[in-house]
N, C-alpha and C. Protein backbone atom coordinates (compact mmCIF):
# COMPACT_ATOMS: atom_id res chain seq x y z
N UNK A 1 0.84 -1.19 0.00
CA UNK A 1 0.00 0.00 0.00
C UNK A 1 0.88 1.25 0.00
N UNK A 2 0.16 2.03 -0.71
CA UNK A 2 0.74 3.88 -0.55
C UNK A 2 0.71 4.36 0.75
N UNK A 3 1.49 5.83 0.84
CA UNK A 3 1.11 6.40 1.79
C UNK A 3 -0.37 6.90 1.56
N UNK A 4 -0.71 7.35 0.34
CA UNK A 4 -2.29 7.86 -0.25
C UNK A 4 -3.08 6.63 0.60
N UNK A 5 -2.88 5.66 0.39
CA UNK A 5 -3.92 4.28 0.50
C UNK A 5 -3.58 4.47 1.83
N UNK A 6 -3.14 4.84 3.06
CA UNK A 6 -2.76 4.57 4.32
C UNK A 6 -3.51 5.75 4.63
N UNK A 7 -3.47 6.88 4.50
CA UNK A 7 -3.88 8.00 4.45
C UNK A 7 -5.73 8.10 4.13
N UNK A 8 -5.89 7.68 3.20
CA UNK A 8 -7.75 7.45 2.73
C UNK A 8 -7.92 6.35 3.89
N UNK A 9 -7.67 5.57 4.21
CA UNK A 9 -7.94 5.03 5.12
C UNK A 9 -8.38 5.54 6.57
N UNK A 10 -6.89 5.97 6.89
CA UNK A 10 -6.94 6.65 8.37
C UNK A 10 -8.12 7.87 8.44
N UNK A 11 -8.21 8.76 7.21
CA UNK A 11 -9.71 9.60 7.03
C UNK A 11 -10.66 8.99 7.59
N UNK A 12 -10.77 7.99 6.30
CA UNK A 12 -12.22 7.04 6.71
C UNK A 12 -12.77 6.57 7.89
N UNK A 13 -10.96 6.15 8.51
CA UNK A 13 -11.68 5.78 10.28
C UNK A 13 -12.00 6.78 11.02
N UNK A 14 -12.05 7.97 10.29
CA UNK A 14 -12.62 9.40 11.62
C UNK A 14 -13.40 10.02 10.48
N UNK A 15 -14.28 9.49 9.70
CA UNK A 15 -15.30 9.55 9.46
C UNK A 15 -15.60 10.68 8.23
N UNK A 16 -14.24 10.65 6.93
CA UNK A 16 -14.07 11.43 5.84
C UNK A 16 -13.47 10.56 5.24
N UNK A 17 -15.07 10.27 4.16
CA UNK A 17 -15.16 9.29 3.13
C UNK A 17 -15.25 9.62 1.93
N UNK A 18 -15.70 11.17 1.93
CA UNK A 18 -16.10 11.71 0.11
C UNK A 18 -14.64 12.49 -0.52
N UNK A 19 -14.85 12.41 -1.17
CA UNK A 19 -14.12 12.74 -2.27
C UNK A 19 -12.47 11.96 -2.57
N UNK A 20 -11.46 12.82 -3.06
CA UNK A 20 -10.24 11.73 -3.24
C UNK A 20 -9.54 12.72 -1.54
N UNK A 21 -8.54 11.78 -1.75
CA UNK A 21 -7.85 12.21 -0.43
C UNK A 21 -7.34 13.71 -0.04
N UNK A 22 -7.37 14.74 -0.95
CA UNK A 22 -6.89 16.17 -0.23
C UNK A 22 -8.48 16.88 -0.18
N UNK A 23 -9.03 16.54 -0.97
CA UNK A 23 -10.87 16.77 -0.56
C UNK A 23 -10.93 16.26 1.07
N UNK A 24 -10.37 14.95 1.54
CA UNK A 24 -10.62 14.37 2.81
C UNK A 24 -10.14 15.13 4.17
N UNK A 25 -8.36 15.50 3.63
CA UNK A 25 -7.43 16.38 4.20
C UNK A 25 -8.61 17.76 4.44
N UNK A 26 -8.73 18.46 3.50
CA UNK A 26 -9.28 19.52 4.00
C UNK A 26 -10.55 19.30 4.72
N UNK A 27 -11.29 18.59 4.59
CA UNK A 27 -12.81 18.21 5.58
C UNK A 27 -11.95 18.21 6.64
N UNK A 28 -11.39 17.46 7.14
CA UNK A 28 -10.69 16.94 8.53
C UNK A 28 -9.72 18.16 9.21
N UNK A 29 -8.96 18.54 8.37
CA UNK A 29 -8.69 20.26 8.68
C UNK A 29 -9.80 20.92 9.34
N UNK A 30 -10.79 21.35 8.79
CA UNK A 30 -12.01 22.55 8.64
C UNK A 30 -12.50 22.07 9.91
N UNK A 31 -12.92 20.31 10.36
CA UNK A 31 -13.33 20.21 11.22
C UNK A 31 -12.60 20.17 12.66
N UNK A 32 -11.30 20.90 12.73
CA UNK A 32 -10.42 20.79 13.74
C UNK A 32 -10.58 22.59 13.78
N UNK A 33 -11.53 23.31 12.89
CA UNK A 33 -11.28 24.70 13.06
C UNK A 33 -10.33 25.44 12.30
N UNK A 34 -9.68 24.98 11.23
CA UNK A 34 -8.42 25.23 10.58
C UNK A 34 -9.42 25.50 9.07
N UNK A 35 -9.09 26.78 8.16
CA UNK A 35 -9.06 27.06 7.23
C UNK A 35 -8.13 27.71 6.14
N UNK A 36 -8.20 27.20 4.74
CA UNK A 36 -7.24 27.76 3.64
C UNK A 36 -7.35 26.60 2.68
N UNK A 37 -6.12 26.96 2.17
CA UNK A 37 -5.58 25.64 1.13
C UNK A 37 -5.07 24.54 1.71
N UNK A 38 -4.74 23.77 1.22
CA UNK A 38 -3.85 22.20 1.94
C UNK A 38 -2.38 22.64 2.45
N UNK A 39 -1.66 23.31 1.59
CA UNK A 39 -0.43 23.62 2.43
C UNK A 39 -0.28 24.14 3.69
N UNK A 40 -1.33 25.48 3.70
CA UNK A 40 -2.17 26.01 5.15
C UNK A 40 -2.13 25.60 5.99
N UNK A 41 -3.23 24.36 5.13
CA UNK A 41 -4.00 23.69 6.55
C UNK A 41 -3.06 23.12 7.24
N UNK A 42 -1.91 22.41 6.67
CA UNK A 42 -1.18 21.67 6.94
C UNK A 42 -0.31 21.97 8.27
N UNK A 43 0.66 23.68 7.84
CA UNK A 43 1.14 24.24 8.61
C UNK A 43 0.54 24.74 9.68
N UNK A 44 -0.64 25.11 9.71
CA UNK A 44 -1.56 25.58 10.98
C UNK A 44 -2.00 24.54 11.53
N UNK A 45 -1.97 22.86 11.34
CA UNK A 45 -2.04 21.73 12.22
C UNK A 45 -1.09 21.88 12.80
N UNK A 46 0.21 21.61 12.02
CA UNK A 46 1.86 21.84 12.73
C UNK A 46 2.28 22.26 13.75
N UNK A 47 2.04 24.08 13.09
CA UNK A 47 2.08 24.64 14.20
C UNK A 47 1.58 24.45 15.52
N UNK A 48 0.48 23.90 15.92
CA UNK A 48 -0.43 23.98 16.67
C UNK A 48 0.23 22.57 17.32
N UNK A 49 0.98 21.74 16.94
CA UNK A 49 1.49 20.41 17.21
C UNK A 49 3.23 21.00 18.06
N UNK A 50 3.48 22.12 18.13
CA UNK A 50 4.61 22.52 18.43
C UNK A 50 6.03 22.47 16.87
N UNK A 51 5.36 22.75 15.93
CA UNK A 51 6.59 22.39 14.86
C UNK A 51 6.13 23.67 14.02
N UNK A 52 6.96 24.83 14.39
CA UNK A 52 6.82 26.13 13.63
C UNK A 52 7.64 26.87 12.64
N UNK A 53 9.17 25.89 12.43
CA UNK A 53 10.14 26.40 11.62
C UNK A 53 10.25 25.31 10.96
N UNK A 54 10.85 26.11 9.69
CA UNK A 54 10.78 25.04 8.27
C UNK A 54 10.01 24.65 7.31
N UNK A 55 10.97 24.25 6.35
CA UNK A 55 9.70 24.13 5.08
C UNK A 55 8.40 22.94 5.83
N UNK A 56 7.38 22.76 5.28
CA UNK A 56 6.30 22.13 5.44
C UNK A 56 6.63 20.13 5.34
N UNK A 57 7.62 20.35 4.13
CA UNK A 57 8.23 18.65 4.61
C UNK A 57 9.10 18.86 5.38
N UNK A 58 9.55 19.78 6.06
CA UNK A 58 10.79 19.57 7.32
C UNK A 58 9.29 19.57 8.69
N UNK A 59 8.63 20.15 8.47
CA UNK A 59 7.62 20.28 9.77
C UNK A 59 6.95 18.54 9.61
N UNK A 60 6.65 18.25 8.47
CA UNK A 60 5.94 16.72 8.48
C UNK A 60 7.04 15.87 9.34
N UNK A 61 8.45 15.75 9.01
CA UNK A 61 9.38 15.02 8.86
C UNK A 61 9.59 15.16 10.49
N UNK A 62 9.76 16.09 10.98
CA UNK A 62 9.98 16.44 12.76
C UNK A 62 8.47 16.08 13.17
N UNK A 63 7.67 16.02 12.78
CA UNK A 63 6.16 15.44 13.71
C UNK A 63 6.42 14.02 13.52
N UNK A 64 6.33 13.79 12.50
CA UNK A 64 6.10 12.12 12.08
C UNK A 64 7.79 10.77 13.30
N UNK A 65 9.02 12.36 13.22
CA UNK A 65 10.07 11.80 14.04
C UNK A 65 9.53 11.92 15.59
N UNK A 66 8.90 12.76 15.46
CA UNK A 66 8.59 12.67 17.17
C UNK A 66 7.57 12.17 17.70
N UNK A 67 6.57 11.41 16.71
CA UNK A 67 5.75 9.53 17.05
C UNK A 67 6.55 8.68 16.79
N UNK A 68 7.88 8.94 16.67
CA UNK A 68 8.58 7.24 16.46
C UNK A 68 8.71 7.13 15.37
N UNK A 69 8.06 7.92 13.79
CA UNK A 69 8.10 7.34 12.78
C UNK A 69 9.69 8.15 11.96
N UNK A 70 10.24 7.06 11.69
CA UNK A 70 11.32 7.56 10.77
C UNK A 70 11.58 7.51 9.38
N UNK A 71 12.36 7.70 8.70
CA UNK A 71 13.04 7.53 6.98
C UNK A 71 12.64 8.59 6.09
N UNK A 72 12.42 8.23 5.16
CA UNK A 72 12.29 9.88 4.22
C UNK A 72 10.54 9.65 4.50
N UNK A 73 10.23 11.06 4.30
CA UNK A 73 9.00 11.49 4.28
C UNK A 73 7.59 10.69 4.05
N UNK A 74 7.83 9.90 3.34
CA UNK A 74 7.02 9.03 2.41
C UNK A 74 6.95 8.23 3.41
N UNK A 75 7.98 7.24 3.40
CA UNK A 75 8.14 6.19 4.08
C UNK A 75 7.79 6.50 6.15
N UNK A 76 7.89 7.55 6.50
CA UNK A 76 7.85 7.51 7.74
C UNK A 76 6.14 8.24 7.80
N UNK A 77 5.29 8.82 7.02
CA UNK A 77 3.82 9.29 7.06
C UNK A 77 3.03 8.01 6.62
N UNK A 78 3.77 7.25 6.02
CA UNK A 78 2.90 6.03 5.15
C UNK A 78 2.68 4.91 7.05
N UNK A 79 4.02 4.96 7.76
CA UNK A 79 3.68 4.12 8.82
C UNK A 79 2.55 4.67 9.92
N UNK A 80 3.32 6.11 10.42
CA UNK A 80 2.10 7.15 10.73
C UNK A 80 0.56 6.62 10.63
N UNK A 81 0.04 7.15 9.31
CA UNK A 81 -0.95 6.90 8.90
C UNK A 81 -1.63 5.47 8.90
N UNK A 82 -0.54 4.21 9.04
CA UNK A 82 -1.14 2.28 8.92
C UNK A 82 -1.49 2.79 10.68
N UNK A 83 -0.98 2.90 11.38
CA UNK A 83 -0.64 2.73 12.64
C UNK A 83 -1.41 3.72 13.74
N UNK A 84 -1.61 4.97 13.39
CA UNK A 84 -2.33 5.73 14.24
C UNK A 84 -3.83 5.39 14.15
């Protein structure tokens, strides 16, 4: 499986089923109170997670390291996402 396929999944189990997966991303954003585009949303989760410097894959890459998940980007959101 993808990180996409790990990702539509983990949506689905908190209850964002329509559309393809950054349609899902932003529902699940909006409903945490967070509005914009996906990059946005992304960084204003982040932030809010304690990760405020750096590009947006350096902020993924330091969240995803500080649940345990490691390796390049892909590979450490794809476990993230099977697992949370």
């Amino acid at each position: 499986m993808t990180f996409n396929d790990f990702l539509i999944n983990w949506l689905a189990g908190k209850g964002f089923t329509v559309g393809n997966v950054n349609d899902r991303l932003i529902a699940y954003f909006n409903s945490l109170g967070f509005d914009g585009n996906l990059n946005d949303l992304w960084i204003e989760f982040l932030e809010g997670e304690g990760f405020t410097t750096g590009t947006l894959n350096d902020r993924l890459i330091a969240w995803a390291a500080s649940l345990g998940y490691t390796g390049n980007l892909n590979d450490a959101l794809a476990e993230l996402f099977e697992n949370e």
